[in-house]
C-alpha atoms as a PDB file:
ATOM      1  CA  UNK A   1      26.235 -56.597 -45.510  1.00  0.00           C
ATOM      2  CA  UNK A   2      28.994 -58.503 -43.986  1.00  0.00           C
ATOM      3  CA  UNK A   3      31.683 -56.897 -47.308  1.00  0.00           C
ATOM      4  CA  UNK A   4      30.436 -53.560 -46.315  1.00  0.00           C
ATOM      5  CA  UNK A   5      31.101 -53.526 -42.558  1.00  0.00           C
ATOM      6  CA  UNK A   6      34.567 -55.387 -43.514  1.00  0.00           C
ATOM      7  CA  UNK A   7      35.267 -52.311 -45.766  1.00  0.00           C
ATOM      8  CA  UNK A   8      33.705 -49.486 -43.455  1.00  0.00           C
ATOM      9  CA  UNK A   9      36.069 -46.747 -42.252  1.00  0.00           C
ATOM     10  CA  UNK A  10      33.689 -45.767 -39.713  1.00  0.00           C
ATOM     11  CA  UNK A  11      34.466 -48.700 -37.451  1.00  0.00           C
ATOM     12  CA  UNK A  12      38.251 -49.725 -36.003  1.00  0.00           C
ATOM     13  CA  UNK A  13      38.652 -53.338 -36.446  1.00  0.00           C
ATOM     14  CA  UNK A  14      38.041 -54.819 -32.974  1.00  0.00           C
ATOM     15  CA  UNK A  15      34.445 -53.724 -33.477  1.00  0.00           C
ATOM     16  CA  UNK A  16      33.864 -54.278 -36.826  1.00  0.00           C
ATOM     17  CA  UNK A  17      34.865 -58.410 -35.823  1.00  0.00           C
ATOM     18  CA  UNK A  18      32.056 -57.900 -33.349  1.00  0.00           C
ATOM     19  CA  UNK A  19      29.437 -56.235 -35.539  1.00  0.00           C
ATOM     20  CA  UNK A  20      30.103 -58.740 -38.116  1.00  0.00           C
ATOM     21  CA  UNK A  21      29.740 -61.640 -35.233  1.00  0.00           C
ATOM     22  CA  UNK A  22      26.067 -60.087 -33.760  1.00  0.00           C
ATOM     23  CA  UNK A  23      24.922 -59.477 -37.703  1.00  0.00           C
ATOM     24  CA  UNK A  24      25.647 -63.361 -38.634  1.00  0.00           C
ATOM     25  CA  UNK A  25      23.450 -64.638 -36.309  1.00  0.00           C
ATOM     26  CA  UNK A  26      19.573 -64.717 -36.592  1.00  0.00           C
ATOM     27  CA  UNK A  27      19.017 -64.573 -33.150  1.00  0.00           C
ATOM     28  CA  UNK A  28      19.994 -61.836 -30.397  1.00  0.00           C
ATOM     29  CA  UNK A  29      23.261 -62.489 -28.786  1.00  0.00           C
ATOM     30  CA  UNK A  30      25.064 -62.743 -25.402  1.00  0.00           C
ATOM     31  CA  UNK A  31      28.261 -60.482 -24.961  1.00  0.00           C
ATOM     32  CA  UNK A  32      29.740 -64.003 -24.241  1.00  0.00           C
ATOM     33  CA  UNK A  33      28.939 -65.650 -27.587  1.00  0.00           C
ATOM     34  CA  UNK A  34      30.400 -62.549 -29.166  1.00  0.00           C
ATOM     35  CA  UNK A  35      33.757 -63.248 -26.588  1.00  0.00           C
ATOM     36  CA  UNK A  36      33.950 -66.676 -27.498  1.00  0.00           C
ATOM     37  CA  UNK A  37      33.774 -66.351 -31.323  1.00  0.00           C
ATOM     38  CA  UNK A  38      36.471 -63.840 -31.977  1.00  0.00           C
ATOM     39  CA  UNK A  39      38.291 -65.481 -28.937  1.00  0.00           C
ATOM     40  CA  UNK A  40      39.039 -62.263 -27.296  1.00  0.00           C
ATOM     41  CA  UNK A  41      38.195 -61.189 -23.452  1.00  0.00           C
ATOM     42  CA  UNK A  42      35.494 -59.418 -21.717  1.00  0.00           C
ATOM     43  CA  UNK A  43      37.064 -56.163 -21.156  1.00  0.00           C
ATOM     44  CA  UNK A  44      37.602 -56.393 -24.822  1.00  0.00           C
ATOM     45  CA  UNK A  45      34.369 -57.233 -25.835  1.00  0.00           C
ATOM     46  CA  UNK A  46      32.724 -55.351 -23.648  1.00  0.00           C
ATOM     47  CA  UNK A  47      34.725 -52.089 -24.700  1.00  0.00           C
ATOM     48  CA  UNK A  48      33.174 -52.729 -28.217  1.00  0.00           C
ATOM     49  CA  UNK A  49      29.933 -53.480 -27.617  1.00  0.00           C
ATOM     50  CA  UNK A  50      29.493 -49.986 -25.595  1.00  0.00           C
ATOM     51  CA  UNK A  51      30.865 -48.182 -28.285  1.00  0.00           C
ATOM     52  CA  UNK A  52      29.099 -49.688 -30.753  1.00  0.00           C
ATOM     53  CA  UNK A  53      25.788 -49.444 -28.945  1.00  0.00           C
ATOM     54  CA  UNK A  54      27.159 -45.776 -28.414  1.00  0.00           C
ATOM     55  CA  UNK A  55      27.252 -45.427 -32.228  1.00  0.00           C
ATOM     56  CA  UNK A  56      23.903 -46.898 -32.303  1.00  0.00           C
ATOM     57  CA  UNK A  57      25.496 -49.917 -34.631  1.00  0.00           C
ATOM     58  CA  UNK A  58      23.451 -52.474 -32.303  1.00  0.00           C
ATOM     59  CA  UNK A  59      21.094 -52.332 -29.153  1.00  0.00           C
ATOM     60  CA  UNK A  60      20.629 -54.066 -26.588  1.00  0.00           C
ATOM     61  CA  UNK A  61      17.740 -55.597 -24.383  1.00  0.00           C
ATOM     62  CA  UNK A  62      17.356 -57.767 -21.114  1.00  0.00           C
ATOM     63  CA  UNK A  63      16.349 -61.324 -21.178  1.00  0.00           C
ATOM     64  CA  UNK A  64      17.568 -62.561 -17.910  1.00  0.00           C
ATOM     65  CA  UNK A  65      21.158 -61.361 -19.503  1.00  0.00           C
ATOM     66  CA  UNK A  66      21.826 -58.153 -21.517  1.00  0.00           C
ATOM     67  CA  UNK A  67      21.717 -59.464 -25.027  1.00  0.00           C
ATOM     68  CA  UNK A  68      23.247 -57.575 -28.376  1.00  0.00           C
ATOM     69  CA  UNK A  69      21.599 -57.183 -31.926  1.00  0.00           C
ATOM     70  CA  UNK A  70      21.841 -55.292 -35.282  1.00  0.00           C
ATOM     71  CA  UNK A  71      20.352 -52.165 -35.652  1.00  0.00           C
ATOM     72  CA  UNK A  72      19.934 -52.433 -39.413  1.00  0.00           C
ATOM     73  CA  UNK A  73      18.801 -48.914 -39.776  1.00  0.00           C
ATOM     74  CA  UNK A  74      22.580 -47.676 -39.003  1.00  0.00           C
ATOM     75  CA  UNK A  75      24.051 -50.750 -40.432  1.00  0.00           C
ATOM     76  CA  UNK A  76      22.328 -49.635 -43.931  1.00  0.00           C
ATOM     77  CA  UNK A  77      24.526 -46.359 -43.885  1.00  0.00           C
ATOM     78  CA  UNK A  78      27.568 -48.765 -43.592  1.00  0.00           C
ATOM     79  CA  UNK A  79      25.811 -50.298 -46.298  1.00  0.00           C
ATOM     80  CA  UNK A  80      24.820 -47.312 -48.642  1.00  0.00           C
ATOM     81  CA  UNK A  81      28.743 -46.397 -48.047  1.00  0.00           C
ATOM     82  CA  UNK A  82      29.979 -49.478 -49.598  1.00  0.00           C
ATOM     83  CA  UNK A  83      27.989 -49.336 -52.068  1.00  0.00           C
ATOM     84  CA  UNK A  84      28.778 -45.286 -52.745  1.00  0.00           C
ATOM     85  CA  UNK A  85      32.527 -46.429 -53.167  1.00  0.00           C
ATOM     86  CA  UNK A  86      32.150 -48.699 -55.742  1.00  0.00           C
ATOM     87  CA  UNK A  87      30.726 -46.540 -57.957  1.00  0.00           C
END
């Protein structure tokens, strides 16, 4: 999963760091946990995690804070992709 969303051309490369940072995780994540692993800033961060909710790459629900995860439905078209190309 985490070669095929490296290798996507459907994602610019800010967000495909912060995919790749929500879909390593097992748990749902906090915008900041996302900031502080690819050491970037919160307009940054924030930027990508609309769009990629706006994609429908992730989702996000309220638990006290907003938090981020995977929608794996859209993340196996990344997926699919890939796996299309190296045919």
């Amino acid at each position: 999963m985490i070669e095929a969303i490296q290798n996507t051309d459907l994602l610019p490369p800010k967000q495909k760091l912060a995919l790749k940072a929500i879909c390593e995780v097992q748990h749902p994540v906090y915008a900041k946990e996302v900031e502080q692993k690819l050491n970037s800033t919160t307009p940054q961060i924030s930027f990508c995690l609309k769009a990629l909710m706006q994609r429908g790459f992730i989702t996000r629900e309220k638990e006290g804070k907003y938090v981020y995860k995977p929608n794996y439905e859209r993340i196996d078209d990344i997926i699919k992709r890939y796996n299309d190309t190296k045919k």
